[in-house]
C-alpha atoms as a PDB file:
ATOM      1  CA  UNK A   1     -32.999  34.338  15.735  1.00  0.00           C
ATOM      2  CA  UNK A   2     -35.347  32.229  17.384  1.00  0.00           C
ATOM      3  CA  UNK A   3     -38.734  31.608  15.675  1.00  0.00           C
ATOM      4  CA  UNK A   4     -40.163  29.857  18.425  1.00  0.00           C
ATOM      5  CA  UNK A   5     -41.656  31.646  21.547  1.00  0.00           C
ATOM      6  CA  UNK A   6     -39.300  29.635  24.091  1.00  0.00           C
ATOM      7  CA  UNK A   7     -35.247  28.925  23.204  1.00  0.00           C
ATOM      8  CA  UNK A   8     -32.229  27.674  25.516  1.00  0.00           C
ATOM      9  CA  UNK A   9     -28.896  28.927  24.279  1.00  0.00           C
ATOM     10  CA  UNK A  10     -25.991  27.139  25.512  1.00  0.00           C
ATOM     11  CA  UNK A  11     -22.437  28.476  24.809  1.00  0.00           C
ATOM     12  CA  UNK A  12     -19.349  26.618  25.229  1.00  0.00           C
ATOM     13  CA  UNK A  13     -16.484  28.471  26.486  1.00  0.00           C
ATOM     14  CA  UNK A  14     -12.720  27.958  27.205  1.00  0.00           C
ATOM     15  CA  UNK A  15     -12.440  30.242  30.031  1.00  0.00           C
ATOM     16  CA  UNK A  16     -14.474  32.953  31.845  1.00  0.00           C
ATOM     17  CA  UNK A  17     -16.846  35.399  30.222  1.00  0.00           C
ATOM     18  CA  UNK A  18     -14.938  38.324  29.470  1.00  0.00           C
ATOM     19  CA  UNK A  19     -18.087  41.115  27.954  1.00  0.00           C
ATOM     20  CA  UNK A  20     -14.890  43.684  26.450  1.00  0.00           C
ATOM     21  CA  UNK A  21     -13.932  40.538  24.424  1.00  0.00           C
ATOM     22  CA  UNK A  22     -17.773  39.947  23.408  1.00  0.00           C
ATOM     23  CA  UNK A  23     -18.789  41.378  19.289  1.00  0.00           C
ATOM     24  CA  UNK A  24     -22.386  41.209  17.808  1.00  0.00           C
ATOM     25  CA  UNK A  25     -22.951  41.013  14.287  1.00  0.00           C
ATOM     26  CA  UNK A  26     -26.151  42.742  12.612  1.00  0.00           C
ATOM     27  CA  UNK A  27     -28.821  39.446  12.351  1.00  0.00           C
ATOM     28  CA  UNK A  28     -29.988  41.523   9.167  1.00  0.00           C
ATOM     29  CA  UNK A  29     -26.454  42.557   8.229  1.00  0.00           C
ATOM     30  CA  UNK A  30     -28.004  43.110   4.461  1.00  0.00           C
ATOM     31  CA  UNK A  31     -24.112  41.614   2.834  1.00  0.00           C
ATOM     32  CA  UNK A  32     -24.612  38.586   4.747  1.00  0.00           C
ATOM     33  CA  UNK A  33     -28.364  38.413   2.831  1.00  0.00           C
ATOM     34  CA  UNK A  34     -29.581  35.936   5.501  1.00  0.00           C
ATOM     35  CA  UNK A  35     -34.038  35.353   4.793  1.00  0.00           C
ATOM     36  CA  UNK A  36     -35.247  35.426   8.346  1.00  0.00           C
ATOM     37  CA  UNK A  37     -38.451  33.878   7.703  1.00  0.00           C
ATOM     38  CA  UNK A  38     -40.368  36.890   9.918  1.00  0.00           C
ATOM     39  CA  UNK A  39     -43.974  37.545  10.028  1.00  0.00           C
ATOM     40  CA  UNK A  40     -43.652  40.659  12.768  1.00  0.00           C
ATOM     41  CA  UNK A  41     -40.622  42.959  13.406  1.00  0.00           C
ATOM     42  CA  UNK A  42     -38.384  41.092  15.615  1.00  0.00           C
ATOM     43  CA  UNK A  43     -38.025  42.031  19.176  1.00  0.00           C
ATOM     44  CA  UNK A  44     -34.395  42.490  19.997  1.00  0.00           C
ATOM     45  CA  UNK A  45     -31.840  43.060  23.088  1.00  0.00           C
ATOM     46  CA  UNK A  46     -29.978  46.285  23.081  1.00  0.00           C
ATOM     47  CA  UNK A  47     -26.892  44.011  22.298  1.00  0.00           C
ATOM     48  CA  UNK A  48     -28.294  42.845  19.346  1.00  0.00           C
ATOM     49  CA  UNK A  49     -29.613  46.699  18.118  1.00  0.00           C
ATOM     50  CA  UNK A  50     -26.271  47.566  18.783  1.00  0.00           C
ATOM     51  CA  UNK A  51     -24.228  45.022  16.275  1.00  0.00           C
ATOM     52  CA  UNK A  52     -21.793  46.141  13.674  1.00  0.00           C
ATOM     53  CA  UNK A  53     -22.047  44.785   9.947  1.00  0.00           C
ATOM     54  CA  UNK A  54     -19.862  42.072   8.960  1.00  0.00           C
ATOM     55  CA  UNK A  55     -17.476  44.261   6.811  1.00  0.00           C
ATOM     56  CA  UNK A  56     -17.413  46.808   9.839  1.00  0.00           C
ATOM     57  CA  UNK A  57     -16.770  44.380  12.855  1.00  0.00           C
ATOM     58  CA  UNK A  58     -13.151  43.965  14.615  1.00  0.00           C
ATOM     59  CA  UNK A  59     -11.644  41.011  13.565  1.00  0.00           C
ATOM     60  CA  UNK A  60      -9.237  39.484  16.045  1.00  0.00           C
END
């Protein structure tokens, strides 16, 4: 969640991006109970819409 209106996300890595290895978790995933401190509905990529809950996500 960024809060700001600009953000630079840098992710370390120990080989090449492989997207089928890639797993999104819900940012309001309601067992994790994070407080997002929101004002408007968050705008989110269809990666993010797409997460799986915590209890629900492959672990590997």
């Amino acid at each position: 969640l960024v809060v700001s209106e600009f953000a630079e996300v840098l992710y370390k890595t120990t080989d090449f991006y492989a997207p089928d290895h890639e797993r999104t978790i819900l940012w309001n995933d309601p067992d994790l109970a994070i407080h997002w401190p929101l004002t408007d509905s968050p705008s989110l990529s269809a990666k993010d819409q797409a997460g799986k809950s915590f209890k629900t996500a492959e672990v590997f």
